[in-house]
PDB file of N, CA and C in Angstrom:
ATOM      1  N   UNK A   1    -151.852 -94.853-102.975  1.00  0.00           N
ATOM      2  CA  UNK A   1    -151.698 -95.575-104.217  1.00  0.00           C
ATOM      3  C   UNK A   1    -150.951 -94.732-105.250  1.00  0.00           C
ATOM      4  N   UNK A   2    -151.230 -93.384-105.011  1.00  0.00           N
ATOM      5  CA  UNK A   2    -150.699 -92.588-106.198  1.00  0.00           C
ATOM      6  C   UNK A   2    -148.942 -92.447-105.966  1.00  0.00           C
ATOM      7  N   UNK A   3    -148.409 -92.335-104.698  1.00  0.00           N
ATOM      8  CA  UNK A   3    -147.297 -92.361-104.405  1.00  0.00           C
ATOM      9  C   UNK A   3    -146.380 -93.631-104.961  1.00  0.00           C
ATOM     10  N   UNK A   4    -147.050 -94.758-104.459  1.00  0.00           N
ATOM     11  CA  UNK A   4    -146.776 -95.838-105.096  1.00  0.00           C
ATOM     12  C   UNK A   4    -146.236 -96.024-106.557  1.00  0.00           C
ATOM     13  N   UNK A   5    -147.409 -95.287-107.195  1.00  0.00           N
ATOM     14  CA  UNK A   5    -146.890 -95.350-108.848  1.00  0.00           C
ATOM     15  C   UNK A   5    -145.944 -94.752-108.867  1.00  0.00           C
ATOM     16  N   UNK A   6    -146.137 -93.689-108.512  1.00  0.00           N
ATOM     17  CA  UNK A   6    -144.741 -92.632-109.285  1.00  0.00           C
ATOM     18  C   UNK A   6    -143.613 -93.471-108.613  1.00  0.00           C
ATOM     19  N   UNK A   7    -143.740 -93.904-106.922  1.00  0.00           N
ATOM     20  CA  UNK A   7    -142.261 -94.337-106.859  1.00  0.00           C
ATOM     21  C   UNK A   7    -141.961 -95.807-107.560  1.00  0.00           C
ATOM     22  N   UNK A   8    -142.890 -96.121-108.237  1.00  0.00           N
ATOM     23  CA  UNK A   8    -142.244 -97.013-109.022  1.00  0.00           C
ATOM     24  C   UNK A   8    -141.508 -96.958-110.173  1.00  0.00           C
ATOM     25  N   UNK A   9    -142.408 -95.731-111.013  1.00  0.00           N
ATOM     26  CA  UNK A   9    -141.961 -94.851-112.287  1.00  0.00           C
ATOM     27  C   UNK A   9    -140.698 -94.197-112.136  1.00  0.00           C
ATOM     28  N   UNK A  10    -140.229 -93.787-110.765  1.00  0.00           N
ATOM     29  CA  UNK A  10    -139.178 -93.212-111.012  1.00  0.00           C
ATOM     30  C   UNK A  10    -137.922 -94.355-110.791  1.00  0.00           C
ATOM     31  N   UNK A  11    -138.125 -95.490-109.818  1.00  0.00           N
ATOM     32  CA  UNK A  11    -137.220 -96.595-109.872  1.00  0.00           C
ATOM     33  C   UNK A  11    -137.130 -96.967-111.075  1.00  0.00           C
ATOM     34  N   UNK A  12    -137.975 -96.806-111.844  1.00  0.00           N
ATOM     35  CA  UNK A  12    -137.874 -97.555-113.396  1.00  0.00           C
ATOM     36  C   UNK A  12    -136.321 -96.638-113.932  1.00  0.00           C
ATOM     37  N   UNK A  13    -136.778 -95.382-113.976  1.00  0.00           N
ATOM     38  CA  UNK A  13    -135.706 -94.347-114.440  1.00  0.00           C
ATOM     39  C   UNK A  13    -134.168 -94.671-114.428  1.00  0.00           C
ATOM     40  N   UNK A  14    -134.042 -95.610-113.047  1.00  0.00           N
ATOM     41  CA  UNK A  14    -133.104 -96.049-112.639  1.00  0.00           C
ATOM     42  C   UNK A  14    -132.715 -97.241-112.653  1.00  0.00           C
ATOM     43  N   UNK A  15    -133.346 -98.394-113.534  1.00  0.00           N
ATOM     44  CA  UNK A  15    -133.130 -99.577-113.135  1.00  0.00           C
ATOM     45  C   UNK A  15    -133.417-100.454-114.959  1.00  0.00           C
ATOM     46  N   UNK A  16    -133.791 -99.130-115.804  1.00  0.00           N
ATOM     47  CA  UNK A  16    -134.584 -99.753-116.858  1.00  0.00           C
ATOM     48  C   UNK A  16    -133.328 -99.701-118.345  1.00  0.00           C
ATOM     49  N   UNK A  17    -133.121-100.620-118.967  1.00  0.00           N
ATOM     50  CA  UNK A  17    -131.822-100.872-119.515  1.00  0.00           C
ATOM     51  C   UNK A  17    -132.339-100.544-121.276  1.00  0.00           C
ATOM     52  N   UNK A  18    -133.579-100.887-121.584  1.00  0.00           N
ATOM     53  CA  UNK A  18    -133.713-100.460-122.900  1.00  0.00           C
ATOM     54  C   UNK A  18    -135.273-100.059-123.467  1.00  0.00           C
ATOM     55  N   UNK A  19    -135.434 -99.284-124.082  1.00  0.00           N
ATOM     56  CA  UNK A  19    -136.105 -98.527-124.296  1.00  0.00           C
ATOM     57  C   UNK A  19    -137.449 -99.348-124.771  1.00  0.00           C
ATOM     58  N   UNK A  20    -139.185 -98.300-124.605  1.00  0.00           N
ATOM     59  CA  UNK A  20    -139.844 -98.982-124.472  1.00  0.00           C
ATOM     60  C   UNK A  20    -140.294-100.131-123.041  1.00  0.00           C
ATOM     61  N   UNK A  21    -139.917 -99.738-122.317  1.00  0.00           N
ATOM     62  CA  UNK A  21    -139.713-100.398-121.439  1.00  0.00           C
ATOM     63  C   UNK A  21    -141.041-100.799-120.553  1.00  0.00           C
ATOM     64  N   UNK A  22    -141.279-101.319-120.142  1.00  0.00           N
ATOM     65  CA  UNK A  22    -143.184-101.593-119.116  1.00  0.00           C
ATOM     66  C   UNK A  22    -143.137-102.011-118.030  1.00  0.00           C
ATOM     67  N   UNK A  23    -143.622-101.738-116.973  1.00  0.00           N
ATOM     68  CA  UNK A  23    -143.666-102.244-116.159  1.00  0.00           C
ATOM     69  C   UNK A  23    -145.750-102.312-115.436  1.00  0.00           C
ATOM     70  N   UNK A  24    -145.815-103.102-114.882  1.00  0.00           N
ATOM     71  CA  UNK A  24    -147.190-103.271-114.335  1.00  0.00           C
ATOM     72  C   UNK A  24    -147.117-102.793-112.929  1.00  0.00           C
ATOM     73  N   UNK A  25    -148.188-102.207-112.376  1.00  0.00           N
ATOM     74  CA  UNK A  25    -147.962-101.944-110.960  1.00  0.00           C
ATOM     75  C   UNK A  25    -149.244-103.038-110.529  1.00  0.00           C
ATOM     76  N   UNK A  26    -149.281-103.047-109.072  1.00  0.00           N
ATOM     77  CA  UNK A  26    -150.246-104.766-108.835  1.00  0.00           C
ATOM     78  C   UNK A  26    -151.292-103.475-108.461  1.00  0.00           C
ATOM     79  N   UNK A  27    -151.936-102.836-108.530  1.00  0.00           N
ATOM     80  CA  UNK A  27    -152.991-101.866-108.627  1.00  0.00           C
ATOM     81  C   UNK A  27    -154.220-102.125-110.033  1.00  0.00           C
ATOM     82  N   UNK A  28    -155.369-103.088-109.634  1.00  0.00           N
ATOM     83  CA  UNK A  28    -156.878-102.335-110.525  1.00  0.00           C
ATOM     84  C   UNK A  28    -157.719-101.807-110.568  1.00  0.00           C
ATOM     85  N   UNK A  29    -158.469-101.390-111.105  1.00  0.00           N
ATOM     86  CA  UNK A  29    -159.378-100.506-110.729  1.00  0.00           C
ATOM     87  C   UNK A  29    -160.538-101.307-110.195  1.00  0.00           C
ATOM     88  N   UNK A  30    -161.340-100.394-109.691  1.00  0.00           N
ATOM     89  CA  UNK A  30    -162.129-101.140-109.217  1.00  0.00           C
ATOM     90  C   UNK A  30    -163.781-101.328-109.875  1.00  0.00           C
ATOM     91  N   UNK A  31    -163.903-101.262-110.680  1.00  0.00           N
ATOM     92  CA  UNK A  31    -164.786-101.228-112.034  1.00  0.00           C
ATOM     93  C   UNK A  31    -164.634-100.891-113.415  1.00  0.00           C
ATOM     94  N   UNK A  32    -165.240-101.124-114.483  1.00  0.00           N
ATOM     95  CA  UNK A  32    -165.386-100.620-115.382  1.00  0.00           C
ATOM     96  C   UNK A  32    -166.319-100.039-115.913  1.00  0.00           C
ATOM     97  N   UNK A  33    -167.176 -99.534-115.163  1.00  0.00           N
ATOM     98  CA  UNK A  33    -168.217 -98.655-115.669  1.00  0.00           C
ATOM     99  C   UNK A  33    -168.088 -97.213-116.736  1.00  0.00           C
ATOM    100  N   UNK A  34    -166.941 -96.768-116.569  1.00  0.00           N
ATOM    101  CA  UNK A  34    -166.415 -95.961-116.623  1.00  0.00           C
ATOM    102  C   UNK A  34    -166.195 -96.315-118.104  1.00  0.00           C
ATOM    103  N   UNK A  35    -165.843 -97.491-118.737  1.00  0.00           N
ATOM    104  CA  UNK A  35    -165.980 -97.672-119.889  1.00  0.00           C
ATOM    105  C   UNK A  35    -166.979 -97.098-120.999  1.00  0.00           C
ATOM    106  N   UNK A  36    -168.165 -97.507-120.076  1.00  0.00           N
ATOM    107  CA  UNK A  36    -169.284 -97.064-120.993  1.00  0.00           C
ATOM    108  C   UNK A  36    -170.038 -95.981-121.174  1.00  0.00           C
ATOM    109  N   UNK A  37    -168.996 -94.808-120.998  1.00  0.00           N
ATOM    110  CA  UNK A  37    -168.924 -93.735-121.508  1.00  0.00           C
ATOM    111  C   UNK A  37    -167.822 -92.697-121.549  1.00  0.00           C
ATOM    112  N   UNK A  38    -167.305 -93.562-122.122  1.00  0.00           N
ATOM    113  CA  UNK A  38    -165.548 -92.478-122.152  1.00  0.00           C
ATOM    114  C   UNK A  38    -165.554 -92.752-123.853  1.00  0.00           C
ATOM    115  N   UNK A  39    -165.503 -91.474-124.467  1.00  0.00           N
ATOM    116  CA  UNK A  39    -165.406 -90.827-125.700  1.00  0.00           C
ATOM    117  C   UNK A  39    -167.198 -91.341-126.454  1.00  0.00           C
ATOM    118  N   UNK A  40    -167.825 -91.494-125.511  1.00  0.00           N
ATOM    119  CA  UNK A  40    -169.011 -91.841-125.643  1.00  0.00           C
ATOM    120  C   UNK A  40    -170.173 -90.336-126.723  1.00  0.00           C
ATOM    121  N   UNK A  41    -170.500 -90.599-128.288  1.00  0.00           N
ATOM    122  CA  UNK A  41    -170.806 -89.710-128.898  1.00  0.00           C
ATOM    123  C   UNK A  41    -172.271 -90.621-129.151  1.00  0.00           C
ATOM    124  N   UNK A  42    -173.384 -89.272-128.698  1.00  0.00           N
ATOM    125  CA  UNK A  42    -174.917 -89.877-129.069  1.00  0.00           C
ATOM    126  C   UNK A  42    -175.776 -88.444-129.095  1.00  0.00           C
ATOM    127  N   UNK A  43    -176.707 -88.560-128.965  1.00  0.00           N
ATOM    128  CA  UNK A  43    -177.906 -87.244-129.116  1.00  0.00           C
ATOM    129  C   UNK A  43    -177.289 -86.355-127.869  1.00  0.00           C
ATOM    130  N   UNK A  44    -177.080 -86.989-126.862  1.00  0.00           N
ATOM    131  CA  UNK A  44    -176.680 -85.997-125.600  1.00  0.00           C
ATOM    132  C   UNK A  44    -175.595 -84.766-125.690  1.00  0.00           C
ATOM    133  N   UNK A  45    -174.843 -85.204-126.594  1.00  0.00           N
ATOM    134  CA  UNK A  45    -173.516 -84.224-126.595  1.00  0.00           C
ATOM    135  C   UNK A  45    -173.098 -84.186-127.739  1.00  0.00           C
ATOM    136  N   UNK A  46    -173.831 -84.891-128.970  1.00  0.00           N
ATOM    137  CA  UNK A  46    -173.519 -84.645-130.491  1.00  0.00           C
ATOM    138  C   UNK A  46    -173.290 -82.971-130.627  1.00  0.00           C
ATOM    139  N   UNK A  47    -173.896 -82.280-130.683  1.00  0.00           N
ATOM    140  CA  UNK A  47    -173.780 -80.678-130.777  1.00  0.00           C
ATOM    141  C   UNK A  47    -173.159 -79.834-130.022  1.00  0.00           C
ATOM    142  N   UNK A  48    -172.554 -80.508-129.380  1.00  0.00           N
ATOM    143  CA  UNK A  48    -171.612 -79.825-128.435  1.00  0.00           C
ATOM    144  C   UNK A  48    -169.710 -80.366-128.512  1.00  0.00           C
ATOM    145  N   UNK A  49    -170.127 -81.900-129.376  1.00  0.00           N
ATOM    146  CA  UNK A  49    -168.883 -82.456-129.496  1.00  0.00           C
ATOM    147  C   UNK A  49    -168.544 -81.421-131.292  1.00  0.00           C
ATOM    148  N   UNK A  50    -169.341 -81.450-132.011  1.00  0.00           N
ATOM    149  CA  UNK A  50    -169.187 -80.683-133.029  1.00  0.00           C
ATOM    150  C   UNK A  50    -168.698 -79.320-132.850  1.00  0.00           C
ATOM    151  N   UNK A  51    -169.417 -78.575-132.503  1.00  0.00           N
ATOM    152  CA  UNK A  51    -169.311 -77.069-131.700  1.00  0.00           C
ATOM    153  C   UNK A  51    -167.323 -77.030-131.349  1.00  0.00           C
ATOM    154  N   UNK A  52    -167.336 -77.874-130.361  1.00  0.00           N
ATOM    155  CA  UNK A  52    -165.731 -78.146-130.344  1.00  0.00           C
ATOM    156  C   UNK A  52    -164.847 -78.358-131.284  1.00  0.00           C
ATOM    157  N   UNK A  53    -164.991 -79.169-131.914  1.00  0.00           N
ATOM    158  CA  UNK A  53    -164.470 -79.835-133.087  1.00  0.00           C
ATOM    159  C   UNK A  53    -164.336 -78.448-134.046  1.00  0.00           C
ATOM    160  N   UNK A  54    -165.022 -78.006-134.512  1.00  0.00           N
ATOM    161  CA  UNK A  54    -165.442 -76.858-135.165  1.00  0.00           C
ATOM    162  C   UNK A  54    -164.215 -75.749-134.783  1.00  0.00           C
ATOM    163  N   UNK A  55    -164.474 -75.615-133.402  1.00  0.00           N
ATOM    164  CA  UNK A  55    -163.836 -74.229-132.910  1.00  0.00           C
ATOM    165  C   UNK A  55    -162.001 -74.920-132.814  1.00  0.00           C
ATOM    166  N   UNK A  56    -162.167 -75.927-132.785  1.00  0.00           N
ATOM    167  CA  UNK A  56    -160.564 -76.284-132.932  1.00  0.00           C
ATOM    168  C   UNK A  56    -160.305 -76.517-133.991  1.00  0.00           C
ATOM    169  N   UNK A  57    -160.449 -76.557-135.567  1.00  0.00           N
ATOM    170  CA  UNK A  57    -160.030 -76.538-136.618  1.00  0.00           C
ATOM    171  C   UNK A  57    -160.175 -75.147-136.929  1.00  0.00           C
ATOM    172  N   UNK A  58    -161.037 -74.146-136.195  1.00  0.00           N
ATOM    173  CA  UNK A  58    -160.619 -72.775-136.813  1.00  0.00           C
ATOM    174  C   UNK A  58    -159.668 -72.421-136.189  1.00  0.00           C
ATOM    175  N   UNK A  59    -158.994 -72.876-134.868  1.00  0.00           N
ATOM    176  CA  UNK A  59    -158.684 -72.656-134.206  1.00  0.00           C
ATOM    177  C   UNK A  59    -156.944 -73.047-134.886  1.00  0.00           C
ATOM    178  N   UNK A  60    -156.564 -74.132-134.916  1.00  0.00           N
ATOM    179  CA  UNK A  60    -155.794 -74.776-136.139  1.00  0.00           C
ATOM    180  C   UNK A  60    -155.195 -73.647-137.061  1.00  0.00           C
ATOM    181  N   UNK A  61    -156.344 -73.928-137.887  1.00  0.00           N
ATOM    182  CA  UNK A  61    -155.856 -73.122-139.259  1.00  0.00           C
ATOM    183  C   UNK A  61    -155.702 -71.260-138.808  1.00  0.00           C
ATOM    184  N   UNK A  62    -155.634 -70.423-137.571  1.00  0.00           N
ATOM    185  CA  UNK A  62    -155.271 -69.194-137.500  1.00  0.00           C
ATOM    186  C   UNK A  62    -154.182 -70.218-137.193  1.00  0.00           C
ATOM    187  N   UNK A  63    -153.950 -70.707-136.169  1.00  0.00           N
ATOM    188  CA  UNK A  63    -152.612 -70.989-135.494  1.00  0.00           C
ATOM    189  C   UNK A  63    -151.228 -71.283-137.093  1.00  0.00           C
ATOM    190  N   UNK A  64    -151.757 -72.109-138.022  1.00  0.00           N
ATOM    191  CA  UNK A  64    -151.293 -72.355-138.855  1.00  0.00           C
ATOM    192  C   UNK A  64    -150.750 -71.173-139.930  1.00  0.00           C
ATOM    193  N   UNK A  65    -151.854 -70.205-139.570  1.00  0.00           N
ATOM    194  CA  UNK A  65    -151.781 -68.687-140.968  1.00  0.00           C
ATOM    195  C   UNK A  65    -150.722 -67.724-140.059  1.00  0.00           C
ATOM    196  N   UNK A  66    -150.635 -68.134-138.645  1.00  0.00           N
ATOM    197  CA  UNK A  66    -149.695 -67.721-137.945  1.00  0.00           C
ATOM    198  C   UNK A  66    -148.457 -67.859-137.947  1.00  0.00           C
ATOM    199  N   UNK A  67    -148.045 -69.069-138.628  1.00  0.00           N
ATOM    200  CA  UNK A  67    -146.603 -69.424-138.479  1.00  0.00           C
ATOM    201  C   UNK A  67    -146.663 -70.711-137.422  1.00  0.00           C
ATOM    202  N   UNK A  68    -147.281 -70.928-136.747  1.00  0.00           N
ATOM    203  CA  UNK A  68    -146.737 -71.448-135.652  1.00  0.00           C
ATOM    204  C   UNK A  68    -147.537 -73.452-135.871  1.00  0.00           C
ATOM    205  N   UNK A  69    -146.257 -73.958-136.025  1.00  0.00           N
ATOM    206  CA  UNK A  69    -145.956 -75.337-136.345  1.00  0.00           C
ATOM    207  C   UNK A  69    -146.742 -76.553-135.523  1.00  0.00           C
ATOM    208  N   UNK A  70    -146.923 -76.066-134.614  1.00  0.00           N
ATOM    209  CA  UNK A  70    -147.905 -76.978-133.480  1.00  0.00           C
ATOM    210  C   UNK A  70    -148.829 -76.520-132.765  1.00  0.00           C
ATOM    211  N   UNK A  71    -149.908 -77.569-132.684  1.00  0.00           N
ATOM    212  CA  UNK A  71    -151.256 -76.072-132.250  1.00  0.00           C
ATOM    213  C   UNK A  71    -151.292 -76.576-130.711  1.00  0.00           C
ATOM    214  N   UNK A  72    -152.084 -75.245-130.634  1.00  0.00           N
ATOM    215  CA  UNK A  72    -152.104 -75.514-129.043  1.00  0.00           C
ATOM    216  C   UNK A  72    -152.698 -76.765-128.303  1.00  0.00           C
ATOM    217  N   UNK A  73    -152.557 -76.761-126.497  1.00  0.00           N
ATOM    218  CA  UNK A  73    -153.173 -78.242-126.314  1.00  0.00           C
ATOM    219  C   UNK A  73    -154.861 -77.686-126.446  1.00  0.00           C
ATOM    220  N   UNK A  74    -155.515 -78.874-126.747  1.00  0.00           N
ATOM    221  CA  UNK A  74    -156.691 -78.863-126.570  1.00  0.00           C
ATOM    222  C   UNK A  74    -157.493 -78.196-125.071  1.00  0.00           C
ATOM    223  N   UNK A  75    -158.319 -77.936-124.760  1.00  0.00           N
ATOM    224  CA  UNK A  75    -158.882 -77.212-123.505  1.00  0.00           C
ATOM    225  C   UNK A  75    -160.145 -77.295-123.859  1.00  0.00           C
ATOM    226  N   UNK A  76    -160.695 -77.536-122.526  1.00  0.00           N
ATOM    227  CA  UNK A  76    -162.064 -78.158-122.471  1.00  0.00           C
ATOM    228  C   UNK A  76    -162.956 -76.656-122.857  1.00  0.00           C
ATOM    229  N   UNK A  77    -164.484 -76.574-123.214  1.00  0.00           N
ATOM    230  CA  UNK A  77    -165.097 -75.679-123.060  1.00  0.00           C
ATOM    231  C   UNK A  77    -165.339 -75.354-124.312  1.00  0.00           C
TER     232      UNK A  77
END
């Protein structure tokens, strides 16, 4: 399935005339469970989503006292 996409993504590269462009692949998933807990914030991980949050705005503002215009990507942990 994963081959699939990309070789569709890359036919696009080649076939796609103006920008913004979409295409659907006939691939769904096969549930949505997965919904009901993606960016999911409650007692379980409140203090740990903070903790993060926290360490990436200090994290930010050196990057910022640094000079440097764009901060790094995010990283789990």
């Amino acid at each position: 399935m994963q081959r699939s996409i990309i070789n569709q993504g890359v036919a696009m590269l080649h076939t796609v005339t103006k920008p913004n462009s979409s295409e659907r692949t006939p691939y769904e998933w096969g549930e949505n469970s997965w919904r009901d807990d993606y960016s999911k914030v409650d007692d379980s991980n409140r203090e740990e989503l903070s903790r993060r949050g926290e360490n990436r705005r200090k994290r930010q503002l050196a990057e910022k006292a640094a000079g440097l215009t764009r901060s790094s990507m995010i990283a789990d942990g």
